[in-house]
PDB file of N, CA and C in Angstrom:
ATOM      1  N   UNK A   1      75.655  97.762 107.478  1.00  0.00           N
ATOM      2  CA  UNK A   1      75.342  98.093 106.112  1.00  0.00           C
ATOM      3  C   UNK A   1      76.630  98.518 105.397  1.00  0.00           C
ATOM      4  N   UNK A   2      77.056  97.885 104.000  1.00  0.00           N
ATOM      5  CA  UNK A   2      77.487  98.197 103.874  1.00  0.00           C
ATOM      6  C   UNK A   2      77.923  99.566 102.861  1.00  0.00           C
ATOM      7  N   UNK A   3      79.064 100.553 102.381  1.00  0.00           N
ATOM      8  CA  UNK A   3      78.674 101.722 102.146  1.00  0.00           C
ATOM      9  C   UNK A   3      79.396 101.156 100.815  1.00  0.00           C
ATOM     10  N   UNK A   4      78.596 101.400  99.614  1.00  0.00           N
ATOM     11  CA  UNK A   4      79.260 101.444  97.988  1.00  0.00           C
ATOM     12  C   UNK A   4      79.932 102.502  97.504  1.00  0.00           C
ATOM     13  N   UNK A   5      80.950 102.019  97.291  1.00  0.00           N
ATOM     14  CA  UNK A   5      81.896 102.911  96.392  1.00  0.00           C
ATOM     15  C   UNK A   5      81.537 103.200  95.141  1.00  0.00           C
ATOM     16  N   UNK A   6      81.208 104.465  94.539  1.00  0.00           N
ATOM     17  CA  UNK A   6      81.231 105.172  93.337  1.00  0.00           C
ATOM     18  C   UNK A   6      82.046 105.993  93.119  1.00  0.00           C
ATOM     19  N   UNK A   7      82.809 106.766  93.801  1.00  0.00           N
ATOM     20  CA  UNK A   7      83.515 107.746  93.265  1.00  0.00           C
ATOM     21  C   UNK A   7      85.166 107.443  92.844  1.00  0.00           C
ATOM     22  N   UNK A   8      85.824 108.109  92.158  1.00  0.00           N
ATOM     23  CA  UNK A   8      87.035 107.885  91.464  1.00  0.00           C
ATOM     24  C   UNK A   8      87.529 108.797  91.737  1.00  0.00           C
ATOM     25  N   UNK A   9      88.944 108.651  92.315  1.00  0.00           N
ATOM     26  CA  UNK A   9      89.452 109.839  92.595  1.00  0.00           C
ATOM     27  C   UNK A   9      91.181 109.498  92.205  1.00  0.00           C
ATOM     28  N   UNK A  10      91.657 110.223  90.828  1.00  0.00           N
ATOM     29  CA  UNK A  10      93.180 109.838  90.369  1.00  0.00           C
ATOM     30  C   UNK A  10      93.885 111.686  91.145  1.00  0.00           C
ATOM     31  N   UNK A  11      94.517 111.354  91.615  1.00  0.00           N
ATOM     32  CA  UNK A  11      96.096 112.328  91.371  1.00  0.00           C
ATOM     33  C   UNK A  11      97.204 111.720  91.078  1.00  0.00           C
ATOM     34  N   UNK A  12      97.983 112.930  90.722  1.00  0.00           N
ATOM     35  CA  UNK A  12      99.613 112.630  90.761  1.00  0.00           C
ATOM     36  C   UNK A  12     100.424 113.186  91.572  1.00  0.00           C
ATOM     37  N   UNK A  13     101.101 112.583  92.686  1.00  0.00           N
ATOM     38  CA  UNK A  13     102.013 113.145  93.553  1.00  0.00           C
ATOM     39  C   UNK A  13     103.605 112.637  93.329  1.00  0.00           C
ATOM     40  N   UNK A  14     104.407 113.446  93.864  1.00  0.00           N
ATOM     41  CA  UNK A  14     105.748 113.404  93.555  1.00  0.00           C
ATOM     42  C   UNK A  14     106.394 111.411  94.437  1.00  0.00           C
ATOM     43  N   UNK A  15     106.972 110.849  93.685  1.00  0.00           N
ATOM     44  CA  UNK A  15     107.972 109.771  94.117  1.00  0.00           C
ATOM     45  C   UNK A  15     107.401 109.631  95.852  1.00  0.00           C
ATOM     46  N   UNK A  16     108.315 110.508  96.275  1.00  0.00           N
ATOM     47  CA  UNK A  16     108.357 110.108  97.815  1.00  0.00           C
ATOM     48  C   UNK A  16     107.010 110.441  98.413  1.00  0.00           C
ATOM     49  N   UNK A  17     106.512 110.855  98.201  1.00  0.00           N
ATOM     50  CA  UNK A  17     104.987 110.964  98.730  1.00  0.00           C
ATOM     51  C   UNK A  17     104.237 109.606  98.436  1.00  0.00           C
ATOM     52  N   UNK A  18     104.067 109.439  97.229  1.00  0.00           N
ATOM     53  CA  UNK A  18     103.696 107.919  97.155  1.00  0.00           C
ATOM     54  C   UNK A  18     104.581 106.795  97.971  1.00  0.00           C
ATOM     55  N   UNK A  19     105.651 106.618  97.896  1.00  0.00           N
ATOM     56  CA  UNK A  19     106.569 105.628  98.895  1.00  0.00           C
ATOM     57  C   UNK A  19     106.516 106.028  99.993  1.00  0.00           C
ATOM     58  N   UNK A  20     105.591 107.482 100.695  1.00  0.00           N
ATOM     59  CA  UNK A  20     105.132 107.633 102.202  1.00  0.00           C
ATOM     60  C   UNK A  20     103.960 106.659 102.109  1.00  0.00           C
ATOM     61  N   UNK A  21     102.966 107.111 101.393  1.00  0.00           N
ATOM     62  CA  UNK A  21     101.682 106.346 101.300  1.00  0.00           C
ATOM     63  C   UNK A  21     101.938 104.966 101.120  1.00  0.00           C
ATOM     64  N   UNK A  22     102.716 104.090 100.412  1.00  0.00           N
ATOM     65  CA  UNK A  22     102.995 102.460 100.455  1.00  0.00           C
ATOM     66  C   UNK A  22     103.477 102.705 102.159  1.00  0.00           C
ATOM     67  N   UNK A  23     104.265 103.285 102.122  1.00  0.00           N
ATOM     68  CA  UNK A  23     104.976 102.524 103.726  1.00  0.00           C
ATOM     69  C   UNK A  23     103.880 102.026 104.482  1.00  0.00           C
ATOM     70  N   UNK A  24     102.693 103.433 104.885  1.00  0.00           N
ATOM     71  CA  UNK A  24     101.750 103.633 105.593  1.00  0.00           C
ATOM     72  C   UNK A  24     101.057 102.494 105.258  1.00  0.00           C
ATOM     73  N   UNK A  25     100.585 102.234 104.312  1.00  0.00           N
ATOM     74  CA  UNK A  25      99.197 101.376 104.011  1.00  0.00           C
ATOM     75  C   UNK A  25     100.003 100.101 104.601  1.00  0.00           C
ATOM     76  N   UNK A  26     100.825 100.053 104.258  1.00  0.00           N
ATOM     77  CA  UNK A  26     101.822  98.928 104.562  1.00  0.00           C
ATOM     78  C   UNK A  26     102.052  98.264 106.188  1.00  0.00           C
ATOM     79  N   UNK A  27     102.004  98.986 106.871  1.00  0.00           N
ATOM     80  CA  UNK A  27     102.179  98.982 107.987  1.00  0.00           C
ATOM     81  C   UNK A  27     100.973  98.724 109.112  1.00  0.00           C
ATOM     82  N   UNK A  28     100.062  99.852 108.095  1.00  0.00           N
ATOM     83  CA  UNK A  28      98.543  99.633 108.107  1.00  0.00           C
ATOM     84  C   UNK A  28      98.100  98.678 108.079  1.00  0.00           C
ATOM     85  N   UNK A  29      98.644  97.540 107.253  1.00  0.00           N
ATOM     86  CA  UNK A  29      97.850  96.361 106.377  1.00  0.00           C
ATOM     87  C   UNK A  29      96.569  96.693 105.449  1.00  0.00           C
ATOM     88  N   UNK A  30      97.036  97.875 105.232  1.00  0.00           N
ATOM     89  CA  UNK A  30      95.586  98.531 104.071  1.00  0.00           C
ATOM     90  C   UNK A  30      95.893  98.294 102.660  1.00  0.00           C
ATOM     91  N   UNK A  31      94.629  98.792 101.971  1.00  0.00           N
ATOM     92  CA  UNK A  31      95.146  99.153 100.863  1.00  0.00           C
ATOM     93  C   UNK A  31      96.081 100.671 100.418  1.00  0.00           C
ATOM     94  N   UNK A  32      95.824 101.091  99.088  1.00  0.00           N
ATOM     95  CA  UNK A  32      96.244 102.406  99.009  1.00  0.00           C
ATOM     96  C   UNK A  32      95.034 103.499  99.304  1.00  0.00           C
ATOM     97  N   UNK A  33      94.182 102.521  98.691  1.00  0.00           N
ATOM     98  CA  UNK A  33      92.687 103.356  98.539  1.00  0.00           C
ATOM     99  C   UNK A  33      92.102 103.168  99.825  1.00  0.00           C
ATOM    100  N   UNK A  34      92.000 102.352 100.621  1.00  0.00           N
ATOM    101  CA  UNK A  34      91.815 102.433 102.092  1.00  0.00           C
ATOM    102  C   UNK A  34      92.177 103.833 102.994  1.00  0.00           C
ATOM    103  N   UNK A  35      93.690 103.595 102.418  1.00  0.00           N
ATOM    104  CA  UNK A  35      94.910 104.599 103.658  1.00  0.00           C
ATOM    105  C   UNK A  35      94.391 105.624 102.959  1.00  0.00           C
ATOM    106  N   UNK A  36      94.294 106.016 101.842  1.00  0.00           N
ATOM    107  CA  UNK A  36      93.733 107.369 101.712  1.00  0.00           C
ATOM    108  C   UNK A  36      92.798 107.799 102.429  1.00  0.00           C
ATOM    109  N   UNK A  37      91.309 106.650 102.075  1.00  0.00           N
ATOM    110  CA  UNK A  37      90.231 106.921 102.644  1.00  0.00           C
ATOM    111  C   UNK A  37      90.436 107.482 104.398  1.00  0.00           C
ATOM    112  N   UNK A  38      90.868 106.544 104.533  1.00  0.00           N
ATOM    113  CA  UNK A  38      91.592 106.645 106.744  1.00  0.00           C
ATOM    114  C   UNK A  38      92.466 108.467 106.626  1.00  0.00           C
ATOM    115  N   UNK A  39      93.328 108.477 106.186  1.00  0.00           N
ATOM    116  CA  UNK A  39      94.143 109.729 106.076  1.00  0.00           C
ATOM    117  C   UNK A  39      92.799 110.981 106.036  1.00  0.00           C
ATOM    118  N   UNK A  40      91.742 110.932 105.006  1.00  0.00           N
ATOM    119  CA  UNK A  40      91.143 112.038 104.710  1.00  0.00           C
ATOM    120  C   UNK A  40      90.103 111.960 105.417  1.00  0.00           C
ATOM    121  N   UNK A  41      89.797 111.003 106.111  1.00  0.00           N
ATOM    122  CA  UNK A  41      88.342 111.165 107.290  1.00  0.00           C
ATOM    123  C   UNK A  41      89.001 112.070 108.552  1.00  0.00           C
ATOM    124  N   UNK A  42      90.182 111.204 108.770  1.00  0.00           N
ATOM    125  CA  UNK A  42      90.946 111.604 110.103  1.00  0.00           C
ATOM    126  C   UNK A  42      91.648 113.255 109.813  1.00  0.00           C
ATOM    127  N   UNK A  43      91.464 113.701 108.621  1.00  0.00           N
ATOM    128  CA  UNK A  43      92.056 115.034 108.337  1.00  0.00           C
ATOM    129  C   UNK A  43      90.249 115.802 109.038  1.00  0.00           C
ATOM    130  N   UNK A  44      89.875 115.442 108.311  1.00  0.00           N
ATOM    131  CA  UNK A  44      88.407 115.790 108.781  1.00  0.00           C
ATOM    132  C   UNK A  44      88.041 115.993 109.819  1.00  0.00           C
ATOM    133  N   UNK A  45      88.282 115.077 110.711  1.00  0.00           N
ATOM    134  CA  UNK A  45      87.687 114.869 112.066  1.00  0.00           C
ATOM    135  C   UNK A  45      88.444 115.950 112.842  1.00  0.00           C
ATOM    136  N   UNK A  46      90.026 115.584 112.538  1.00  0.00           N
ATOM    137  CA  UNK A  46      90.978 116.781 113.065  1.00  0.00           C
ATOM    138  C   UNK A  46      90.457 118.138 112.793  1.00  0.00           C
ATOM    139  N   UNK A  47      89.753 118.275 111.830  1.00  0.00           N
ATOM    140  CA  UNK A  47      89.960 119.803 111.464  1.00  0.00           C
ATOM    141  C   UNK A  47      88.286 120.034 111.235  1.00  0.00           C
ATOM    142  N   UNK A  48      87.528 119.533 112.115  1.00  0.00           N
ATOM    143  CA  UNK A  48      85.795 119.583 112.133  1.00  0.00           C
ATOM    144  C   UNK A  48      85.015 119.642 110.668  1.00  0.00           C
ATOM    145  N   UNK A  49      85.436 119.008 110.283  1.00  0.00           N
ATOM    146  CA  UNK A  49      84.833 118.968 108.740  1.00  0.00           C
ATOM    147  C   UNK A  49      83.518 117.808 108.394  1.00  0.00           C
ATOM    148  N   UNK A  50      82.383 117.816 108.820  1.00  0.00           N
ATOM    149  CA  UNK A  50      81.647 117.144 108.876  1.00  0.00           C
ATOM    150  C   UNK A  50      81.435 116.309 107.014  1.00  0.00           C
ATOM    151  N   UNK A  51      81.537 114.904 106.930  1.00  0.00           N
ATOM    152  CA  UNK A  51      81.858 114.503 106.016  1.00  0.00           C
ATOM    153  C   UNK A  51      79.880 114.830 105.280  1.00  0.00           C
ATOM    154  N   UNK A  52      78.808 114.963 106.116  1.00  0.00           N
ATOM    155  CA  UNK A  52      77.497 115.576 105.552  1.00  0.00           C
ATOM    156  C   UNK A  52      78.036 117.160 105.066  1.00  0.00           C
ATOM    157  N   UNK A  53      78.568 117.772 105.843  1.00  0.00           N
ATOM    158  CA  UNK A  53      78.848 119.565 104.783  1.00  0.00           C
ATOM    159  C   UNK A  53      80.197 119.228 103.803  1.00  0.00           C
ATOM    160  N   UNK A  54      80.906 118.337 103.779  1.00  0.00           N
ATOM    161  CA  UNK A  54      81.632 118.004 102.778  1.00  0.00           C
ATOM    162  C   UNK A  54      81.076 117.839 101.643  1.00  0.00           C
ATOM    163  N   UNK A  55      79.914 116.937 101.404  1.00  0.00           N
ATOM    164  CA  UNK A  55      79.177 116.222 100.831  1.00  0.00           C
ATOM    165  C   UNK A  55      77.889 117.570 100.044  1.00  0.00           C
ATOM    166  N   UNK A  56      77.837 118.115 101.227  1.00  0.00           N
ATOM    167  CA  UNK A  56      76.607 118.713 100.874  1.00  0.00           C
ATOM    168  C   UNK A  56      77.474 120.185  99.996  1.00  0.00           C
ATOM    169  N   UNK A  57      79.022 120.174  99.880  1.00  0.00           N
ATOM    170  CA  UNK A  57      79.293 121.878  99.352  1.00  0.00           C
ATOM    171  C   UNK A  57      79.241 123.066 100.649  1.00  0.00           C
ATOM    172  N   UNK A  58      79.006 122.209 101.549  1.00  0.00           N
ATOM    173  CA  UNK A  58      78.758 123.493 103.151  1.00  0.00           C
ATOM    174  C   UNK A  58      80.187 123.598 103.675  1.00  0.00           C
ATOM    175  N   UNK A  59      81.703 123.541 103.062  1.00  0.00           N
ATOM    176  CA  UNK A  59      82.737 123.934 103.645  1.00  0.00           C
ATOM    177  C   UNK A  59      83.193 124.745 104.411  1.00  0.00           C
ATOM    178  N   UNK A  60      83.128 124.722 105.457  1.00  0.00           N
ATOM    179  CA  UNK A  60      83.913 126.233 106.271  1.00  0.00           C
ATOM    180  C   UNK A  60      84.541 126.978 105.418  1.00  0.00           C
ATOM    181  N   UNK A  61      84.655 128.307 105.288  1.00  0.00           N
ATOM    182  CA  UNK A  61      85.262 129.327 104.199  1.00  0.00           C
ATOM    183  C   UNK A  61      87.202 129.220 104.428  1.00  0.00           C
ATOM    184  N   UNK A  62      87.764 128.378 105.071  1.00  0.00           N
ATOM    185  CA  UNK A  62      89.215 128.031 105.328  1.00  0.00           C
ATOM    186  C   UNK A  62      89.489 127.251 104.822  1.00  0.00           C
ATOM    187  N   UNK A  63      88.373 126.226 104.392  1.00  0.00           N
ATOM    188  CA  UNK A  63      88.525 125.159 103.339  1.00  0.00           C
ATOM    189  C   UNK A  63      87.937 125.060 102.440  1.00  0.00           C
ATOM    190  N   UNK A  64      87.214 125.787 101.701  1.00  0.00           N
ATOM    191  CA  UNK A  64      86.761 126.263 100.218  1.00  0.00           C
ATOM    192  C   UNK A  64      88.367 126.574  99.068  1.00  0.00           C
ATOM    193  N   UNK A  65      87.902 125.562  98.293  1.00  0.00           N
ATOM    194  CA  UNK A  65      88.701 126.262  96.920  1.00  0.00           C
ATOM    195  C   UNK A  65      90.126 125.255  97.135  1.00  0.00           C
ATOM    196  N   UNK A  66      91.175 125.334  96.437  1.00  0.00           N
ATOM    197  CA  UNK A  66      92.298 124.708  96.624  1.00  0.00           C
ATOM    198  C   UNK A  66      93.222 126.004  96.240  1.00  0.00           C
ATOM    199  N   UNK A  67      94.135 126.110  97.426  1.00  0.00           N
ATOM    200  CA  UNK A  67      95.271 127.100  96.667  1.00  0.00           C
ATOM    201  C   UNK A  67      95.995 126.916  95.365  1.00  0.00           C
ATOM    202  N   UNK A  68      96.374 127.385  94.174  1.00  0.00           N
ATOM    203  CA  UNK A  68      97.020 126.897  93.129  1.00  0.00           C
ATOM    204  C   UNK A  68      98.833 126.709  93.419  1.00  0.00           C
ATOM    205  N   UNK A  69      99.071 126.179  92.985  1.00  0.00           N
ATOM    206  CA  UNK A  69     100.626 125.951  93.002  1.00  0.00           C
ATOM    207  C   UNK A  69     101.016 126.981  91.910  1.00  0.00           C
ATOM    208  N   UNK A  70     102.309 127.545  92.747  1.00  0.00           N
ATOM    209  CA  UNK A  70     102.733 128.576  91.930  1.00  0.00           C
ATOM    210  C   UNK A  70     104.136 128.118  91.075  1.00  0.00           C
ATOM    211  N   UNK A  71     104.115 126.524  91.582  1.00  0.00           N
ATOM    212  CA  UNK A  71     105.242 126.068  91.140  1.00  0.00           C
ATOM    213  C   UNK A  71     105.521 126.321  89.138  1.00  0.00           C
TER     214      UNK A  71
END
């Protein structure tokens, strides 16, 4: 089955972070939006983040919220 894409997701990251992400996808044979997708499951999996309590707002309290940049 396959799973439909609805969601949109833009940031902006600095130069070399993006020319990390081309290398990767690159190497990958992915897309950009692929290698993301792959990067943030596998952050997940690493760090027990069930993509149902992702989904559902049930975050472990270590991963609630985003720190702000104090830059």
């Amino acid at each position: 089955m396959a799973v439909t894409k609805t969601e949109v997701v833009s940031v902006r990251v600095p130069p070399d972070v993006k020319a990390a992400l081309v290398a990767a996808a690159e190497q990958e044979r992915r897309s950009l939006a692929t290698m993301v997708e792959v990067m943030v499951l596998e952050y997940c999996k690493a760090h027990r983040i069930a993509q149902e309590q992702a989904a559902a707002g049930r975050l472990p309290a270590r991963t609630r919220g985003v720190a702000k940049s104090t830059a």
